[in-house]
Protein backbone atom coordinates (compact mmCIF):
# COMPACT_ATOMS: atom_id res chain seq x y z
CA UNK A 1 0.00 0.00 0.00
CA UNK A 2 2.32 2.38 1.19
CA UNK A 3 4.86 1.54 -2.30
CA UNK A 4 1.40 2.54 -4.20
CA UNK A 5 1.10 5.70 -2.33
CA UNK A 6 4.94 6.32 -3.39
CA UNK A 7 4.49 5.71 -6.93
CA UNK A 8 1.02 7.93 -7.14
CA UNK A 9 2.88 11.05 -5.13
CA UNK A 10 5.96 10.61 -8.05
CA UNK A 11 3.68 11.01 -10.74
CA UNK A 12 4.34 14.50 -12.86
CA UNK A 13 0.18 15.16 -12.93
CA UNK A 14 -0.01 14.68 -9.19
CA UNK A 15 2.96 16.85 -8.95
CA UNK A 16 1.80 19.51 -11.04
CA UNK A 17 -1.74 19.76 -9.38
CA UNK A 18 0.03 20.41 -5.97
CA UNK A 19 2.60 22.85 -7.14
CA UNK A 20 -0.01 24.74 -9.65
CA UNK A 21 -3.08 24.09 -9.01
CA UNK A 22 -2.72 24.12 -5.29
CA UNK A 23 -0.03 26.58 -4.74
CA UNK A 24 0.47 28.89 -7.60
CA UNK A 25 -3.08 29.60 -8.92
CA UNK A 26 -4.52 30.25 -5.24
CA UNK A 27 -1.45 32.59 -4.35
CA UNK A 28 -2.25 34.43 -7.73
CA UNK A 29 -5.25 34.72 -6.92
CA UNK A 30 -4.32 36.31 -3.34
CA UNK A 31 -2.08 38.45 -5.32
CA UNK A 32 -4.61 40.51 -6.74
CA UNK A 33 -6.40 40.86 -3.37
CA UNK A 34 -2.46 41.91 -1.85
CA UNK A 35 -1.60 44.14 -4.75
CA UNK A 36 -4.63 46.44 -4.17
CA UNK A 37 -4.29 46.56 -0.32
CA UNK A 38 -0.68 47.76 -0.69
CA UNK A 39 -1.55 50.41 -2.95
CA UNK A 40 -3.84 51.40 -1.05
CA UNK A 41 -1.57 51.58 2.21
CA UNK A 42 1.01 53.23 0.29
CA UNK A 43 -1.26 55.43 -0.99
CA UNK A 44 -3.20 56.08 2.53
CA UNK A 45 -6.51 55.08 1.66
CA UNK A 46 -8.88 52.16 2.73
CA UNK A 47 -8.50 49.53 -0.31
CA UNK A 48 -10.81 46.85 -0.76
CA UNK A 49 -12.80 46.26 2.72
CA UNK A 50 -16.55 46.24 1.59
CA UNK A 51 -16.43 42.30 0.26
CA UNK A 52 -18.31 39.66 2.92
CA UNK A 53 -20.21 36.81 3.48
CA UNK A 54 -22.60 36.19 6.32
CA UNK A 55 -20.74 39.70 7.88
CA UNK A 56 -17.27 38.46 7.57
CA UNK A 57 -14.92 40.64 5.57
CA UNK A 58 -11.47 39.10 6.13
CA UNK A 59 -9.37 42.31 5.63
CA UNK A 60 -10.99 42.15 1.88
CA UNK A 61 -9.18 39.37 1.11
CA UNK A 62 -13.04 37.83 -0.46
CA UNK A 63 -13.16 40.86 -3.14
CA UNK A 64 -10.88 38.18 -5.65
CA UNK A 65 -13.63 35.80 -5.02
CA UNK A 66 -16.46 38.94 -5.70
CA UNK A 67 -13.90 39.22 -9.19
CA UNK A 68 -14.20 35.79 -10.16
CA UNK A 69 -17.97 35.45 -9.71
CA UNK A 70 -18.06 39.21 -11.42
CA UNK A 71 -16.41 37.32 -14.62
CA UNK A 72 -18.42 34.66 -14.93
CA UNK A 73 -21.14 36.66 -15.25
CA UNK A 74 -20.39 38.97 -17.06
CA UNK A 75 -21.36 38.90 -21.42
CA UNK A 76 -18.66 37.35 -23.34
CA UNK A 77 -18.40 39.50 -25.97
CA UNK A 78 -16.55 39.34 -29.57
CA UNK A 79 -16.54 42.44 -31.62
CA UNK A 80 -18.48 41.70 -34.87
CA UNK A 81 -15.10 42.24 -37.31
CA UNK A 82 -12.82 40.20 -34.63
CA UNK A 83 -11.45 37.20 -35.93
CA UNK A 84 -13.29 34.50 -33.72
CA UNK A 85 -10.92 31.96 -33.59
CA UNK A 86 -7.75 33.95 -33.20
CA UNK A 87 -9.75 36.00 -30.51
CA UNK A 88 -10.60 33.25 -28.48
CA UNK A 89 -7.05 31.22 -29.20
CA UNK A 90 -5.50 34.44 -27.64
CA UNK A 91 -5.99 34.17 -24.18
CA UNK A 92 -5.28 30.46 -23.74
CA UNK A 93 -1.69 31.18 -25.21
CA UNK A 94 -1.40 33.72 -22.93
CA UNK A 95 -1.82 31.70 -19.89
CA UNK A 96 -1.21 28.33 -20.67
CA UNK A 97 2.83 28.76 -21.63
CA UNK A 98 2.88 29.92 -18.25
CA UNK A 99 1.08 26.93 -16.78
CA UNK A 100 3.27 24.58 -18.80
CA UNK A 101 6.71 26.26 -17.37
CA UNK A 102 6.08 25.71 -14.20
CA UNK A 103 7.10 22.01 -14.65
CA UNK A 104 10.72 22.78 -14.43
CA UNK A 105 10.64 24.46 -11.09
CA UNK A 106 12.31 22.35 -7.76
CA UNK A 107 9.68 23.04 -5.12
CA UNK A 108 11.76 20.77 -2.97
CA UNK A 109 14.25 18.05 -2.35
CA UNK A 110 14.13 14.39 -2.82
CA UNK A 111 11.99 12.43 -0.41
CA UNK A 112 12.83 8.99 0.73
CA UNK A 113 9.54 8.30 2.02
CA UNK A 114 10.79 4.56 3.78
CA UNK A 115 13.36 6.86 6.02
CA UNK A 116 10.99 9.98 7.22
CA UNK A 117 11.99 9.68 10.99
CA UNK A 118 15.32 8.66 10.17
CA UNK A 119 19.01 10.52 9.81
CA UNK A 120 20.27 10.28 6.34
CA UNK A 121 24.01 11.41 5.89
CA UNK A 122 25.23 14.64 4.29
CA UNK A 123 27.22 12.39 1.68
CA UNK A 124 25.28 11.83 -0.95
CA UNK A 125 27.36 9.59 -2.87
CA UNK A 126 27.32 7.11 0.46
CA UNK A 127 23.71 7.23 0.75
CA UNK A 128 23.78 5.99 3.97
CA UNK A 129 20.78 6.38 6.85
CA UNK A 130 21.82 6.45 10.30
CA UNK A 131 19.30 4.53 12.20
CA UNK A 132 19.82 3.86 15.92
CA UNK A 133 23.75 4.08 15.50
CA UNK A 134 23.47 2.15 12.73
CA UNK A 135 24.19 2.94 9.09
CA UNK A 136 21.91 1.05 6.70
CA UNK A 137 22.25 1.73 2.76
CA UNK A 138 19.75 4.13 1.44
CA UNK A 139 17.31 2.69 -1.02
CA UNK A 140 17.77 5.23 -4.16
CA UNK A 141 14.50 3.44 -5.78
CA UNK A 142 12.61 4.51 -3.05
CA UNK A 143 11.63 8.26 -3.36
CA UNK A 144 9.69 11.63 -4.12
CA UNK A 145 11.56 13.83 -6.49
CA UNK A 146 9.88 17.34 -5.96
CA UNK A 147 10.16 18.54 -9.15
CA UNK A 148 7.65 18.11 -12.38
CA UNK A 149 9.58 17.84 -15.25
CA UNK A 150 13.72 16.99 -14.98
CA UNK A 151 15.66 17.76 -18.05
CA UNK A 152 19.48 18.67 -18.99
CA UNK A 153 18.10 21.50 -20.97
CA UNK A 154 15.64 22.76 -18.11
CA UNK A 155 15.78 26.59 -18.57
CA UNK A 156 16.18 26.42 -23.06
CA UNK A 157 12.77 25.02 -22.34
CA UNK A 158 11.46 27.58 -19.90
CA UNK A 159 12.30 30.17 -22.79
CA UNK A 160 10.87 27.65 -25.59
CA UNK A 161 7.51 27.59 -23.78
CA UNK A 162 7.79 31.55 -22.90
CA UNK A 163 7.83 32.43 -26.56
CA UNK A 164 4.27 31.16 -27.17
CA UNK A 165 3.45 33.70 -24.79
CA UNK A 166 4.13 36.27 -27.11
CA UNK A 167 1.64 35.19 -29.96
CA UNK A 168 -0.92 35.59 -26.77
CA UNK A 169 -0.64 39.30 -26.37
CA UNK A 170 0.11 39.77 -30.34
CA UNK A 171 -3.03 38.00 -31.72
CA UNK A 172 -5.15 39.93 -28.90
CA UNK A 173 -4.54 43.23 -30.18
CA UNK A 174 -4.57 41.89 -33.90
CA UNK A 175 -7.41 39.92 -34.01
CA UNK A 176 -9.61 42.45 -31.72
CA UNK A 177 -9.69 44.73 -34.98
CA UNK A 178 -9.22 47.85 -32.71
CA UNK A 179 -5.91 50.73 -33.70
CA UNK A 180 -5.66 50.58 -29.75
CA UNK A 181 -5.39 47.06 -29.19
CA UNK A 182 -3.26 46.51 -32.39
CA UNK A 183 -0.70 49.21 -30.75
CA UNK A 184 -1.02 48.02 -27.62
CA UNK A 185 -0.12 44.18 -28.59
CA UNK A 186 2.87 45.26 -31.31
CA UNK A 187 4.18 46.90 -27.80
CA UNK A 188 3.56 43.53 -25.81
CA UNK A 189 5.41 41.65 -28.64
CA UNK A 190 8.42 43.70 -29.08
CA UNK A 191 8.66 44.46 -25.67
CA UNK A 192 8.82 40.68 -24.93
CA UNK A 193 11.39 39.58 -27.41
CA UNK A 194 13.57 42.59 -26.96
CA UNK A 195 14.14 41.27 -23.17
CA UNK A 196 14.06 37.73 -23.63
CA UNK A 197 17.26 38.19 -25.36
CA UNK A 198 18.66 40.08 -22.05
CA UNK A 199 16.74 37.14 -20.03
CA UNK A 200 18.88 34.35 -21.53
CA UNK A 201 22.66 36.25 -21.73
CA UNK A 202 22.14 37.24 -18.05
CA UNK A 203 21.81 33.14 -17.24
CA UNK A 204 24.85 32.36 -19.55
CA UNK A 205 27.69 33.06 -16.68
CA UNK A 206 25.40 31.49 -13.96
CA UNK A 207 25.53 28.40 -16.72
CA UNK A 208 29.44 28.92 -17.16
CA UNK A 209 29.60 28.30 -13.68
CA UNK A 210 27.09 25.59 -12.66
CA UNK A 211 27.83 23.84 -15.81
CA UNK A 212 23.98 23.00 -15.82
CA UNK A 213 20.87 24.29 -17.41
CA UNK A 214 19.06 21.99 -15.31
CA UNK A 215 17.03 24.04 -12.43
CA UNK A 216 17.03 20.77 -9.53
CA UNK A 217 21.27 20.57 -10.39
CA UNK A 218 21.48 24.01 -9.88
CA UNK A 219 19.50 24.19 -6.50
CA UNK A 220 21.76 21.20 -5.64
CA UNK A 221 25.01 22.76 -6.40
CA UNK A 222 24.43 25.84 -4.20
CA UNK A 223 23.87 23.74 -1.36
CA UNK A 224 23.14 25.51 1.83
CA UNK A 225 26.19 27.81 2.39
CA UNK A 226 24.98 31.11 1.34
CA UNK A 227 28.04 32.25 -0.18
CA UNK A 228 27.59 29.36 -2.80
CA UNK A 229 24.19 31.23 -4.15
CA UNK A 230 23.98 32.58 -7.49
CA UNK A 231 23.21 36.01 -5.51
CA UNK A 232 26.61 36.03 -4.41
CA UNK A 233 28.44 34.29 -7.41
CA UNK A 234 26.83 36.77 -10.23
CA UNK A 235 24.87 39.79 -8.94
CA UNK A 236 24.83 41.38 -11.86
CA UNK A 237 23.01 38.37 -13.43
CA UNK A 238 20.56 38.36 -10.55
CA UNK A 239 19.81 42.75 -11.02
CA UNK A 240 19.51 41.88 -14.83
CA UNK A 241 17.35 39.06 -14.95
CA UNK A 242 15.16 40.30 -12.64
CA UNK A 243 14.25 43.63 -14.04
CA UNK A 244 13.86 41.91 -17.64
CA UNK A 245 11.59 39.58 -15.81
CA UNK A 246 9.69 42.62 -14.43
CA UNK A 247 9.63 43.63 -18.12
CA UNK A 248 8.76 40.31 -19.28
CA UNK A 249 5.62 40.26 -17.04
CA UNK A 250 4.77 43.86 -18.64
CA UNK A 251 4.08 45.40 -15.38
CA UNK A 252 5.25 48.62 -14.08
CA UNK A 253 7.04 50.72 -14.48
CA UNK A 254 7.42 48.20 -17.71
CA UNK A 255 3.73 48.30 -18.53
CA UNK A 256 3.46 50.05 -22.02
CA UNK A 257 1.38 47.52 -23.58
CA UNK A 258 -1.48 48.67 -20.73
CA UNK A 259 -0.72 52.23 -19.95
CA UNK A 260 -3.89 53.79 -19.30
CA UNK A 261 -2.96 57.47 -19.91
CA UNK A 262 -1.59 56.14 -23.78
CA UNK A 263 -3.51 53.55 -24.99
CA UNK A 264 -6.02 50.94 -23.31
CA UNK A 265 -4.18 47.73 -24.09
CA UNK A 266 -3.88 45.03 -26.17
CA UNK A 267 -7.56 43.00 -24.55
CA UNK A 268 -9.42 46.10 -24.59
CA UNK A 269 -12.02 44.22 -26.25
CA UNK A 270 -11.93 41.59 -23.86
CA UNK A 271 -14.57 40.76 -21.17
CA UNK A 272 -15.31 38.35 -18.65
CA UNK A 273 -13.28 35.15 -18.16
CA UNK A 274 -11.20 35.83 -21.66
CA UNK A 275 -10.27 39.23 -19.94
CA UNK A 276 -10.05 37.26 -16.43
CA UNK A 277 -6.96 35.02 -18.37
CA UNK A 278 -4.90 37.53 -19.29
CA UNK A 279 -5.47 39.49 -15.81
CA UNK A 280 -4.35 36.09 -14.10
CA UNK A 281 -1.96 35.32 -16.18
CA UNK A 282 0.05 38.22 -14.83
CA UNK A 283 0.17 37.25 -11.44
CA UNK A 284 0.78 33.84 -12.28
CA UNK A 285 3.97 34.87 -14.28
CA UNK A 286 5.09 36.90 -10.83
CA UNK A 287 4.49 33.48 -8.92
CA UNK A 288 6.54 31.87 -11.49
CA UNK A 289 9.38 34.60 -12.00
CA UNK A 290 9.71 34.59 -7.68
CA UNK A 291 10.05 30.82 -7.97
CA UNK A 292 12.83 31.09 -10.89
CA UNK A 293 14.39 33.90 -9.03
CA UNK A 294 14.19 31.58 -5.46
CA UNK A 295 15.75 28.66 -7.70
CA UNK A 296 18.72 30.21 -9.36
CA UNK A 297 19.74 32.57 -7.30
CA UNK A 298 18.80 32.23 -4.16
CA UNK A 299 19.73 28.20 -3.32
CA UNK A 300 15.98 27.20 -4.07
CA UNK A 301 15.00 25.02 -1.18
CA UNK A 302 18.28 25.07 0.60
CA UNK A 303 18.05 26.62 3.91
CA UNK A 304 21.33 28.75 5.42
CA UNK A 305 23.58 26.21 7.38
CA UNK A 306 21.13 22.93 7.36
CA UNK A 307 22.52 19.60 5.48
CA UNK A 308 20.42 16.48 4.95
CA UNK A 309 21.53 15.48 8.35
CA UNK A 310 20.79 18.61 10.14
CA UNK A 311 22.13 22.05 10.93
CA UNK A 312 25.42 23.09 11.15
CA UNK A 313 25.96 26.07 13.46
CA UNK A 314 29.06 27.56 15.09
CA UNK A 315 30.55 24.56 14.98
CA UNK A 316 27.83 22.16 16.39
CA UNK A 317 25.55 19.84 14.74
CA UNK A 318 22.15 19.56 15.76
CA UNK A 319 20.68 16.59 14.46
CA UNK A 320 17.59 16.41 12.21
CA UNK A 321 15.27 13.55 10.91
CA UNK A 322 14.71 13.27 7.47
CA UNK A 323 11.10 14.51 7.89
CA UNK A 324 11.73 17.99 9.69
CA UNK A 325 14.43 18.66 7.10
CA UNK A 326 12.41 18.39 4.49
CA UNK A 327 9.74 20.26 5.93
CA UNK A 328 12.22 23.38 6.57
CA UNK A 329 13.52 23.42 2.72
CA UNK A 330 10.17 23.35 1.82
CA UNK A 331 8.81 25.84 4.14
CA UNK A 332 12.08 27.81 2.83
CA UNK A 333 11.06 27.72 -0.84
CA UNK A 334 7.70 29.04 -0.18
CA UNK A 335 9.05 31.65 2.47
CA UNK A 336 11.40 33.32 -0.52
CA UNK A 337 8.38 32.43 -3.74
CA UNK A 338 6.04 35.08 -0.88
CA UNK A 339 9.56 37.74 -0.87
CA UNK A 340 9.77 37.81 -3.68
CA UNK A 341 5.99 38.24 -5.09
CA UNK A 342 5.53 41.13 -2.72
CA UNK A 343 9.00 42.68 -4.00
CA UNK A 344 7.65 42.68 -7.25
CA UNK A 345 3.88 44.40 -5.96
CA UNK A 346 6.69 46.82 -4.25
CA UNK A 347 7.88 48.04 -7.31
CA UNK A 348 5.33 49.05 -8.88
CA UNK A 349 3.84 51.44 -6.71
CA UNK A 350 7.59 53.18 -5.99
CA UNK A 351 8.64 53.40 -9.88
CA UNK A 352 7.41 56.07 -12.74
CA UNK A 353 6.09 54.09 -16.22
CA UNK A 354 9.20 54.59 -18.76
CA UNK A 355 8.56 55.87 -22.29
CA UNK A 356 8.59 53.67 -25.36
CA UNK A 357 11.91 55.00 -26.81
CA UNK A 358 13.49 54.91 -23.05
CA UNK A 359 12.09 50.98 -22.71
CA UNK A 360 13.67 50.00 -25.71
CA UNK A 361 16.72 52.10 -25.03
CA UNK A 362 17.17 50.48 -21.93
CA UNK A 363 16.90 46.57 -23.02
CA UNK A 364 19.17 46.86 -25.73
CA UNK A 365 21.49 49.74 -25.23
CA UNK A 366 21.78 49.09 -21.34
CA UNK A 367 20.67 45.77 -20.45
CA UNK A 368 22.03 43.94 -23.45
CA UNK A 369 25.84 45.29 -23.46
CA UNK A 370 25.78 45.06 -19.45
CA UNK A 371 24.52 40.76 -19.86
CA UNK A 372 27.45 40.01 -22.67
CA UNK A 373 29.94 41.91 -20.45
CA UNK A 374 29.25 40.56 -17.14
CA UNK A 375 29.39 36.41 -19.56
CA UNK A 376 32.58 37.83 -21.07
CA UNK A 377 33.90 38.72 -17.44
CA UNK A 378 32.73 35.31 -15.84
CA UNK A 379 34.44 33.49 -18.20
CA UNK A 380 37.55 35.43 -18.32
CA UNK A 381 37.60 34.57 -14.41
CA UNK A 382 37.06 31.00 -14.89
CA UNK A 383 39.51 30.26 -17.48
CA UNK A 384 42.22 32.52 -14.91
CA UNK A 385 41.02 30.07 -12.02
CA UNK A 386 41.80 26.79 -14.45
């Protein structure tokens, strides 16, 4: 029974419903409740706070559910010279891309389900669990690897996938047969690719140096001394992926393809649940870019000072079980996914909206020549360390 359990809990589907469908969709969804309650602090006003049922108001945190059933009942409407298929193909390849990269992500380390209360040693290669003083070989058949989808070419994939996303916001404003729209998505599109390119040079000396385009083997190599992170080994990787993240997500101050006092975006003709994917789909993408962030550059799971056999501390060990380690990587992950999420709701109430000319000045004039430099410098390093 319990091997059936084991083999059930390894499958990718059953994987993928807990880390998406469990975990990223509902913090999303909290994300748009969070997003307007921080404006609204930093702003000194009141923010959401009417939403209740039965008299309970929970800070306002029900007004996402008010949204949702707002959506579904609201007309789904299709502009009589909209292309109908391309219209409603849009916001499915605006969302789903998303959906699909998550499977890459490590939301955790490997579980050896037949050793929970037990001590398993720090060297991997021995494999070993101590169990009453006693070291018994560690069945490698027997466990839970915490991540969907495991391949040597892990992040080429994530950037695959992402490029579907573009034809999303593209088709919107073409097939909507609106000037707007059609401005707003040739934004969205250009926008996109003109980071991407930053996106993947910033990740090429974090590659040099891992050896490994393979998320899981990267969380593994930075083990749990901080100084190992990717933070510390390439900052300037870390401040240039991020903010062409920010600008991959197209939110502020990287939102042209939406700003208001310009143009009214690329799903202007969008209404109920079509316009509810593309609204989600944003805050899905900043679950997913926290959880990228958390897994290259900041060790992932690992937690500061704690191997698989416990913690290591000024010089003491204080022994751990198998089962409250994994716990604390796990409770880790999440703990830096949430940082990260509201850092990215931080900025964009503190920044100003850049111009169109100063957005595309910035990817490839700024961002560009800084990502070949810093690959150029990382490598220069590593063939003077060889």
């Amino acid at each position: 029974m319990i091997d059936t359990l084991i083999t059930i809990a390894d499958w990718p589907g059953v994987k993928w419903v807990i880390l998406v469908l469990m975990f990223a969709l509902p913090v999303a969804s909290l994300l748009t409740w969070a997003e307007r309650r921080q404006s609204a602090m930093i702003q000194d006003r009141l923010g959401p706070n009417r939403a209740n049922i039965g008299n309970i108001r929970l800070w306002g945190i029900l007004h996402f559910v008010a949204d949702v059933i707002k959506m579904i009942g609201k007309e789904d409407f299709i502009p009589g010279n909209a292309h109908r298929g391309l219209f409603k193909l849009a916001p499915i390849l605006a969302l789903v891309p998303v959906l699909i990269a998550f499977c890459i992500i490590p939301f955790g380390p490997t579980i050896y389900p037949h050793a929970l209360f037990d001590v398993i040693s720090t060297d991997a290669l021995q494999g070993m669990i101590i169990h009453g003083g006693v070291a018994n070989d560690l069945t490698w058949a027997d466990q839970i690897t915490l991540q969907i989808l495991t391949i040597d070419f892990g992040l080429i994939f994530y950037f695959a996938i992402l490029t579907f996303a573009n034809y999303g916001t593209t088709l919107a404003g073409w097939s909507s047969y609106n000037k707007l729209a059609l401005l707003g998505g040739l934004r969205a599109s250009s926008q996109m690719m003109s980071y991407e390119v930053t996106m993947g040079l910033s990740l090429m000396g974090l590659f040099l140096i891992m050896g490994t385009l393979e998320p899981g083997e990267i969380v593994r190599q930075q083990g749990p001394n901080p100084w190992q992170w990717g933070i510390v080994l390439q900052p300037v990787a870390f401040l240039l992926f991020f903010s062409a993240a920010i600008a991959e997500t197209k939110r502020a101050p990287f939102d042209l393809p939406e700003g208001e006092s310009e143009i009214v975006g690329y799903f202007v003709e969008y209404s109920g649940l079509r316009w509810g994917m593309f609204f989600l789909s944003e805050f899905i993408e900043i679950v997913f870019i926290s959880m990228l962030i958390t897994s290259l550059f900041f060790g992932g799971w690992q937690v500061p000072f704690l191997h698989d056999d416990g913690l290591y501390l000024f010089g003491t060990v204080t022994e751990m079980n198998h089962i409250t380690v994994s716990l604390l990587r796990i409770l880790s992950f999440v703990m830096k996914v949430f940082f990260f999420c509201w850092f990215q709701l931080m900025i964009r109430w503190t920044l100003p909206r850049f111009r169109p000319d100063q957005l595309m000045q910035l990817g490839w004039k700024r961002l560009l020549p800084l990502a070949l430099l810093n690959t150029m410098v990382t490598a220069l390093i590593l063939l003077w360390i060889q």
